[in-house]
N, C-alpha and C. Protein backbone atom coordinates (compact mmCIF):
# COMPACT_ATOMS: atom_id res chain seq x y z
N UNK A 1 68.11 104.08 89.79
CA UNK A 1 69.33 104.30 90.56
C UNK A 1 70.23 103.08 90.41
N UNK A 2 71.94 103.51 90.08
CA UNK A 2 72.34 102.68 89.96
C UNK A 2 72.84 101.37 91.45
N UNK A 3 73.55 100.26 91.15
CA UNK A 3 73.67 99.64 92.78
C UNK A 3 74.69 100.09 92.82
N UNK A 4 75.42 100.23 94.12
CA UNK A 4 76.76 100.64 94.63
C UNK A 4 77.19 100.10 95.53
N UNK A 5 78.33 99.81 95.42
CA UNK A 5 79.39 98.78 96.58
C UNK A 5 80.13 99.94 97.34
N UNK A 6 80.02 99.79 98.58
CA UNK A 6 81.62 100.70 99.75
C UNK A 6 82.10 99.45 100.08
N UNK A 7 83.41 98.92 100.10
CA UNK A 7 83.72 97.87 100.67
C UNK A 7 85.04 98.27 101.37
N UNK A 8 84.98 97.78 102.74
CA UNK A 8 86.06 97.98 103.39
C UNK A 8 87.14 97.28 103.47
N UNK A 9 88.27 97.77 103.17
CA UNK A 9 89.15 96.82 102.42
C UNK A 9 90.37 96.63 103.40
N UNK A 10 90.46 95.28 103.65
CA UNK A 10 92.06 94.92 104.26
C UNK A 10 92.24 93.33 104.34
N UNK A 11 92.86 93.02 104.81
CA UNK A 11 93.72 91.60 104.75
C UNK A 11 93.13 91.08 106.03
N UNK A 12 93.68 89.88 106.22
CA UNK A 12 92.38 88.76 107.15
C UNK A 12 92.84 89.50 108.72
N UNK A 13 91.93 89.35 108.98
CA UNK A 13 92.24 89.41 111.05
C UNK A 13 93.02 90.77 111.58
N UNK A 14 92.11 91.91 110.34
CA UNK A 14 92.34 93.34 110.77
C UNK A 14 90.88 94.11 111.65
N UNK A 15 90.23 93.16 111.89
CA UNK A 15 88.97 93.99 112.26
C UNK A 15 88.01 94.85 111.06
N UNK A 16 87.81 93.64 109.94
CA UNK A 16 86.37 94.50 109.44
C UNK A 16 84.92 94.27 109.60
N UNK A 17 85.11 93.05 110.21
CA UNK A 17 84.06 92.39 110.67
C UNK A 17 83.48 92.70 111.96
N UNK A 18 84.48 93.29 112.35
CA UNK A 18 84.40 94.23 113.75
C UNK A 18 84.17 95.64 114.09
N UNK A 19 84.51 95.83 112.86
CA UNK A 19 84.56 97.32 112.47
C UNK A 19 82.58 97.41 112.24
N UNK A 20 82.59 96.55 111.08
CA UNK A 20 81.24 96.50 110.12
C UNK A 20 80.24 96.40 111.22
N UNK A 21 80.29 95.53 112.36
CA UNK A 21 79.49 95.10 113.73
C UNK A 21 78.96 96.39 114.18
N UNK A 22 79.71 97.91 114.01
CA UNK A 22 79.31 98.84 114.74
C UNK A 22 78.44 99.37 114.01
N UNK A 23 78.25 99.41 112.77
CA UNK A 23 77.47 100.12 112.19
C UNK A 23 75.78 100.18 112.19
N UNK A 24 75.61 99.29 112.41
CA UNK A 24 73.58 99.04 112.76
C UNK A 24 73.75 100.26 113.61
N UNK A 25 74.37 100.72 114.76
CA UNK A 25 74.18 101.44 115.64
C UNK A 25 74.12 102.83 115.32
N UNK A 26 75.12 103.06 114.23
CA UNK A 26 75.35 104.12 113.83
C UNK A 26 74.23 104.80 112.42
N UNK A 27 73.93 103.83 112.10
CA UNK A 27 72.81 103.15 111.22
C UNK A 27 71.39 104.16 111.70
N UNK A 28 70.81 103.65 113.07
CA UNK A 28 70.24 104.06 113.75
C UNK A 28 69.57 104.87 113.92
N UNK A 29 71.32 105.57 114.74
CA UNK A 29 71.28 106.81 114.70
C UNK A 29 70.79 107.95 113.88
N UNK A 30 71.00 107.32 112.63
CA UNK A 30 70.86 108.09 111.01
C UNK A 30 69.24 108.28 110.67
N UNK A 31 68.25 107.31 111.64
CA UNK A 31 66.82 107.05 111.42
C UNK A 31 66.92 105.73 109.82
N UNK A 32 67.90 105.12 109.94
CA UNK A 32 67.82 103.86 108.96
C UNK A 32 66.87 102.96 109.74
N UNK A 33 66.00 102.20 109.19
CA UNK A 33 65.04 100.54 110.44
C UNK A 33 65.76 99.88 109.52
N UNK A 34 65.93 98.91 110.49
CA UNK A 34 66.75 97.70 109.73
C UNK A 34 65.15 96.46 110.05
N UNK A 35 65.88 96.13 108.77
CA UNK A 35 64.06 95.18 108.04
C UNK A 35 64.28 93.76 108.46
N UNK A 36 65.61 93.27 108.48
CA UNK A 36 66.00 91.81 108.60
C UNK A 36 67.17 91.84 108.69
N UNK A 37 67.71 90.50 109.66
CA UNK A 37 69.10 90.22 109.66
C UNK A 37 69.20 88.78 109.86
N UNK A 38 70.31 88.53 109.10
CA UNK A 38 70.63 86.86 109.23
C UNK A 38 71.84 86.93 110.03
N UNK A 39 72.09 85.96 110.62
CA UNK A 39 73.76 85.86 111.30
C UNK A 39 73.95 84.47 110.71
N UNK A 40 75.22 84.84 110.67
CA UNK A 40 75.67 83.39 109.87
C UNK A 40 77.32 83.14 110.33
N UNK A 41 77.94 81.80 109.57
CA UNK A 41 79.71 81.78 109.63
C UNK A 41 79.51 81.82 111.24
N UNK A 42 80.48 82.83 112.00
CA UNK A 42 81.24 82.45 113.24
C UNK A 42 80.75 82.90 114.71
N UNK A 43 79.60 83.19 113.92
CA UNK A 43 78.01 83.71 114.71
C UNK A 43 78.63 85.25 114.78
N UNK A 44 79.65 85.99 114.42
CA UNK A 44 79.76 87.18 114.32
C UNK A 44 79.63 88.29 113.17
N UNK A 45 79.46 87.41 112.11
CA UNK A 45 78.76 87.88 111.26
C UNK A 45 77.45 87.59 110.24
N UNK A 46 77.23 89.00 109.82
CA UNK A 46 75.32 89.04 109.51
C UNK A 46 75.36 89.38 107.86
N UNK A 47 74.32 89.67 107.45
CA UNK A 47 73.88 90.41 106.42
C UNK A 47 72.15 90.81 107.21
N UNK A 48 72.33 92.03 106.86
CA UNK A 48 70.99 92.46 107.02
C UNK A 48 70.99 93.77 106.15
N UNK A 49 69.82 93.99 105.84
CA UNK A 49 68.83 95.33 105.23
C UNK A 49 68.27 95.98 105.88
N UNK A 50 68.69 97.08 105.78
CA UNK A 50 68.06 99.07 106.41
C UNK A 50 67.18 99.58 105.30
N UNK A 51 66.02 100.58 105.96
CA UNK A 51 65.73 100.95 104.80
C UNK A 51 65.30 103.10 105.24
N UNK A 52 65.42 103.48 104.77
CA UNK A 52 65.05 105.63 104.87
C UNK A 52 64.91 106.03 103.58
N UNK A 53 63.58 106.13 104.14
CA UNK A 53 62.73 106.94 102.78
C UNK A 53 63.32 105.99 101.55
N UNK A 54 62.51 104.76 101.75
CA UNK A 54 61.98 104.14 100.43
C UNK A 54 63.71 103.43 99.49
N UNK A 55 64.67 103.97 100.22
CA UNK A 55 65.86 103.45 99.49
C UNK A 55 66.36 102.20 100.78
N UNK A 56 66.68 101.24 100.00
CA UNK A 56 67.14 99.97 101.11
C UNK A 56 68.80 100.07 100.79
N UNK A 57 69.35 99.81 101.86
CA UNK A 57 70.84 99.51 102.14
C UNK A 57 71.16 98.33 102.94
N UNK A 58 72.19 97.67 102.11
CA UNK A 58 72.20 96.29 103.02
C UNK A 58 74.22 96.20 103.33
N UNK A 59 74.05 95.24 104.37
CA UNK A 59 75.26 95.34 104.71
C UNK A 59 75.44 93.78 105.26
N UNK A 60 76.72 93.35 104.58
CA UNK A 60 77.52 92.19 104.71
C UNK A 60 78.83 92.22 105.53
N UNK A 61 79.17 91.50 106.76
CA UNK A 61 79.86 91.31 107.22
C UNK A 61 81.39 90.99 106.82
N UNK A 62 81.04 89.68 106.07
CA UNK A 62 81.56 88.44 105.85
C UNK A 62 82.79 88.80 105.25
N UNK A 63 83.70 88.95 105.01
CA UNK A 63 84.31 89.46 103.63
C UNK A 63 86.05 88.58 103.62
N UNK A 64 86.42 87.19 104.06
CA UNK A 64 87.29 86.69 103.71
C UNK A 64 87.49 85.84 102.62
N UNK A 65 86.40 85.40 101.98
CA UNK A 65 86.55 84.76 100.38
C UNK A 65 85.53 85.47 99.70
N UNK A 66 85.63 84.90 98.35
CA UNK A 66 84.37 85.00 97.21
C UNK A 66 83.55 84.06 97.40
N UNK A 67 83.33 83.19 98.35
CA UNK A 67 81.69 82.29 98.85
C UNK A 67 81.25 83.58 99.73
N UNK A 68 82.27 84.26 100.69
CA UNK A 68 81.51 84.89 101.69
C UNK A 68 80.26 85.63 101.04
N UNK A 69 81.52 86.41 100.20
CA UNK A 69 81.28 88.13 100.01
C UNK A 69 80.08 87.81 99.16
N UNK A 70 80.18 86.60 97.82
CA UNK A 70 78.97 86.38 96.94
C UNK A 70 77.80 86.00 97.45
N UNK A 71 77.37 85.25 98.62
CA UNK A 71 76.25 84.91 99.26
C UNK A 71 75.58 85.72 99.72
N UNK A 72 76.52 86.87 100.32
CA UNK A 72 76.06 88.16 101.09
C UNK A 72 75.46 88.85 100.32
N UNK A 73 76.10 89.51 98.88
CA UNK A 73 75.89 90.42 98.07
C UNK A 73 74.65 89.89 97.53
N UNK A 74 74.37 88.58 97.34
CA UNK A 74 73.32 88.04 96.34
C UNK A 74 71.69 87.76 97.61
N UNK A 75 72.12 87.59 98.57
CA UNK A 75 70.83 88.28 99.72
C UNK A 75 70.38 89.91 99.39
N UNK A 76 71.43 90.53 99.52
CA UNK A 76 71.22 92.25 99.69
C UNK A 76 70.51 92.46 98.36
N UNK A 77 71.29 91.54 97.09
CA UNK A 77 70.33 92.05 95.83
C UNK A 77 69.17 91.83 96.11
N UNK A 78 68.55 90.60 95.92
CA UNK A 78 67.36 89.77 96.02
C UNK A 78 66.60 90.91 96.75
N UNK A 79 67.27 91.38 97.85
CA UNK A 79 66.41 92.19 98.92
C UNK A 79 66.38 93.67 98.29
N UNK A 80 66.59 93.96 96.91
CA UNK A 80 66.58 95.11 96.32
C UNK A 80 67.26 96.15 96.75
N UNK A 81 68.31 95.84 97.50
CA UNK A 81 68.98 97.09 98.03
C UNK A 81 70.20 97.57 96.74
N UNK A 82 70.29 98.92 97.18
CA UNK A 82 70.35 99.76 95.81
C UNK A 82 72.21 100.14 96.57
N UNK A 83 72.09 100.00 97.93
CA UNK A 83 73.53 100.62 98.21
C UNK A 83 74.22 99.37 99.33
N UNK A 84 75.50 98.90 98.91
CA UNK A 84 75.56 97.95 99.85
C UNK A 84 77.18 97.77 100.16
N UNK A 85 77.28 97.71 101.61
CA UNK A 85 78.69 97.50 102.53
C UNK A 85 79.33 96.51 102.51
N UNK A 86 80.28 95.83 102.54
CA UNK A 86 80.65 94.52 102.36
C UNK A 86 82.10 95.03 103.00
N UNK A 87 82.69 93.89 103.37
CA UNK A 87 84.19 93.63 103.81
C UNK A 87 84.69 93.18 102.71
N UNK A 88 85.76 93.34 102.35
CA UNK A 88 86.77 92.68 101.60
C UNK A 88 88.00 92.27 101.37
N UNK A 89 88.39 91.67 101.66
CA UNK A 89 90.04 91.28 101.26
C UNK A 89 90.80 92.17 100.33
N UNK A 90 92.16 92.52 100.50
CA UNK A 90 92.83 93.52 100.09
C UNK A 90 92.76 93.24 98.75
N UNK A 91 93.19 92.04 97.67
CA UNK A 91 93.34 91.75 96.70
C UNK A 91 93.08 90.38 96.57
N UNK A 92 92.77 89.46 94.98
CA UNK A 92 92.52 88.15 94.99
C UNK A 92 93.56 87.93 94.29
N UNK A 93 93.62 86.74 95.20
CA UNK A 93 95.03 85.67 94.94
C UNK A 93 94.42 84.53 93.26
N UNK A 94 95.37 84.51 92.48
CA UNK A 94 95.84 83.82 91.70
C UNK A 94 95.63 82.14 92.02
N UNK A 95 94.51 81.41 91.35
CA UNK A 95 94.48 79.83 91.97
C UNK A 95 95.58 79.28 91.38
N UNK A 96 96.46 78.83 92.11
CA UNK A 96 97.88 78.19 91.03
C UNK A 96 97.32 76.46 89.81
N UNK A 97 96.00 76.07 90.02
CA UNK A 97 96.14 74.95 89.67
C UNK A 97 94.69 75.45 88.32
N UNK A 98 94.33 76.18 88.28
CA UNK A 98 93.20 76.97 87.31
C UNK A 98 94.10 78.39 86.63
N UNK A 99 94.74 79.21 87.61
CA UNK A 99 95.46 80.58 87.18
C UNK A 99 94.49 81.35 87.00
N UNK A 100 93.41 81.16 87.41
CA UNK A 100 91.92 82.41 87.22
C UNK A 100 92.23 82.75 88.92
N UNK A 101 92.40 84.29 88.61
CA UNK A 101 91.78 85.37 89.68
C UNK A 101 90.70 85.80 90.59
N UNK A 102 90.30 84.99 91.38
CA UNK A 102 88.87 84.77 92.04
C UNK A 102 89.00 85.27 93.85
N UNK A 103 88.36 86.06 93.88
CA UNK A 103 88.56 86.33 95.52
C UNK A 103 87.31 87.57 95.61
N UNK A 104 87.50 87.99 96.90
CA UNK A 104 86.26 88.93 97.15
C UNK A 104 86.22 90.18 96.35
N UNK A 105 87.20 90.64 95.67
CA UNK A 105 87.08 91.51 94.67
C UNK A 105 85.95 91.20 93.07
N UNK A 106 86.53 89.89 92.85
CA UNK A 106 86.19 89.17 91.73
C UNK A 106 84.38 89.06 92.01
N UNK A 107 83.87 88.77 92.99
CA UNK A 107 82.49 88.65 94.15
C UNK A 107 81.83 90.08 93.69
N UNK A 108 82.17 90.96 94.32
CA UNK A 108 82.39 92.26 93.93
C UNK A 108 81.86 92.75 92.94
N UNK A 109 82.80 92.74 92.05
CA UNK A 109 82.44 92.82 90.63
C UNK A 109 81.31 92.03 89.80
N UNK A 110 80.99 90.97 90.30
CA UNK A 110 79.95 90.09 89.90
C UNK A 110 78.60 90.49 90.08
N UNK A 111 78.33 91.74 91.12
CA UNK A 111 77.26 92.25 91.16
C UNK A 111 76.98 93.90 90.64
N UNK A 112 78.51 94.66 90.45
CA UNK A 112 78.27 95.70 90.07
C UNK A 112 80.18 96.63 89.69
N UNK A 113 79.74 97.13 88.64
CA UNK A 113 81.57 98.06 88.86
C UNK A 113 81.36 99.45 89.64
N UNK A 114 80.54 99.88 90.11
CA UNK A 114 80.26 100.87 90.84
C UNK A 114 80.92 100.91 92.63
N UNK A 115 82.11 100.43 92.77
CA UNK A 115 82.79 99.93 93.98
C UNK A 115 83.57 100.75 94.60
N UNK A 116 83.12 102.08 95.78
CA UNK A 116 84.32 102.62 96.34
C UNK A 116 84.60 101.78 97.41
N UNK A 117 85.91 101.61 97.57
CA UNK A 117 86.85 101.05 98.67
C UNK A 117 87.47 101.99 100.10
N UNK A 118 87.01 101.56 100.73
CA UNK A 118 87.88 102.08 102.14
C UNK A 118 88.58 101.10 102.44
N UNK A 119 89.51 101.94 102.72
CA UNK A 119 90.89 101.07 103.72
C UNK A 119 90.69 101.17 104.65
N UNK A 120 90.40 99.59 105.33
CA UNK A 120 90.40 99.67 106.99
C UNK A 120 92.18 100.37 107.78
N UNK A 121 91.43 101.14 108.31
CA UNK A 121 92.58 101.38 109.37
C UNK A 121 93.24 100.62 110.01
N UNK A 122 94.37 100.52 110.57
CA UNK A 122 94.77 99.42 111.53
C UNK A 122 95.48 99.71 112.65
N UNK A 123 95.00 99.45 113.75
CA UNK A 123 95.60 100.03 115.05
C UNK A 123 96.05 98.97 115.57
N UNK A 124 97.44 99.10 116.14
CA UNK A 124 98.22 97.79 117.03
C UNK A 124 97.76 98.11 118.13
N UNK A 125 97.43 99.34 118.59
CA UNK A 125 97.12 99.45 119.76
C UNK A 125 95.44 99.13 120.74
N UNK A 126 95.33 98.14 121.33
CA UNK A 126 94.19 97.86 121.36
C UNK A 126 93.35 98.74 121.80
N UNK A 127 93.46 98.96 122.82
CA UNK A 127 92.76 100.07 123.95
C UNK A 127 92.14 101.12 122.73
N UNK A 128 93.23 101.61 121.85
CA UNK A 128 92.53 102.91 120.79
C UNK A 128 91.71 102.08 119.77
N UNK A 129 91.59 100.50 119.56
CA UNK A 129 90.66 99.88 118.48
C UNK A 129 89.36 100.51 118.06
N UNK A 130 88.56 100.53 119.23
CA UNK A 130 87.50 101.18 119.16
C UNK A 130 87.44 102.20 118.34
N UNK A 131 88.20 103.52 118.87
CA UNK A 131 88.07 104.72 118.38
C UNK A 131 88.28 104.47 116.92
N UNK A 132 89.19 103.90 116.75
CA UNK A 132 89.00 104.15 115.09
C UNK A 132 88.67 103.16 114.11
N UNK A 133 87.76 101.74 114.37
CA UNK A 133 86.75 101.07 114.24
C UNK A 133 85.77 102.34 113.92
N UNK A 134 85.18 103.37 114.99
CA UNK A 134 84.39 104.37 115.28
C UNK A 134 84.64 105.07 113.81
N UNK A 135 86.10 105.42 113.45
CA UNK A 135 86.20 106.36 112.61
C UNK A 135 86.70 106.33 111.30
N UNK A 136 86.35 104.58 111.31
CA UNK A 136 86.23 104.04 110.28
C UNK A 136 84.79 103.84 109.31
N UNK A 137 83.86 103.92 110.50
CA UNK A 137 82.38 103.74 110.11
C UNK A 137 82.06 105.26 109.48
N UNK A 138 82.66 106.25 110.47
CA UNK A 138 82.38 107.47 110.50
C UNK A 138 82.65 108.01 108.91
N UNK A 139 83.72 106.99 108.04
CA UNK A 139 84.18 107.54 106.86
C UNK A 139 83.53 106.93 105.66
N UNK A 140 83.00 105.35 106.11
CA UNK A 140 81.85 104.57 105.27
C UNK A 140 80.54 105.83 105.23
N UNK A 141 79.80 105.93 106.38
CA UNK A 141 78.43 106.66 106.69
C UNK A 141 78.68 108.19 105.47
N UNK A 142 79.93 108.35 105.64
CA UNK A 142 80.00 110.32 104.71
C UNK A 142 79.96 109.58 102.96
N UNK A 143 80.24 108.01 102.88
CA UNK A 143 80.09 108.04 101.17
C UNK A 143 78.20 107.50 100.89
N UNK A 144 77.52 107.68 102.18
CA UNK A 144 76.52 107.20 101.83
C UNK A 144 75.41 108.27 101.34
């Protein structure tokens, strides 16, 4: 089986890290056991591994640079997981003093081209965050 990336995709301080937080639960629900988790960075985000019927899925929080996203992704490998979640930044910025293209996409790609992307939603409205945090997971969980 090949590996596969869902990465949820948006720009800094949209809630994917917040979004991604709900999912163990929903996880769960599904009869996934989650095997291990690290917390790391801003104590709000993890990487940990699920596993149902013999296939492991791991999921990374982290997703504002290519240190995050690559540390994360390179746990979930190690840990043999075959399908894995990650946050990501909308696009990688251009280093002006190198001109190489490096960001959480670039991370990304370093472990596999097999990458569907969700677009995080974005609600100004707080009170409705939740709900569609909720129905954001709800649209990760249907590519799994």
């Amino acid at each position: 089986m090949n590996r596969r990336i869902i990465a949820l995709l948006g720009r800094g301080g949209i809630g994917k890290s917040t979004t991604l937080n709900l999912l163990p639960d929903r996880l769960s629900e599904l009869s996934w056991i989650e095997q291990s988790r690290v917390n790391h960075g801003n104590g709000d985000d993890f990487v940990a591994v699920f596993e149902l019927n013999g296939i492991r899925l791991g999921v990374s929080t982290a997703g504002d640079n290519y240190r995050e996203v690559s540390n994360g992704l390179r746990l979930l490998m190690k840990a043999s997981c075959i399908v894995v979640i990650s946050a990501c930044r909308s696009y990688d910025k251009v280093n002006p003093k190198t001109g190489i293209k490096k960001g959480t996409h670039s991370a990304l790609r370093e472990f596999t081209n097999d990458i569907i992307f969700v677009r995080k939603t974005i609600e100004p409205i707080e009170t409705n965050r939740n709900a569609v945090n909720l129905n954001d997971i709800a649209r990760i969980v249907e590519l799994l």
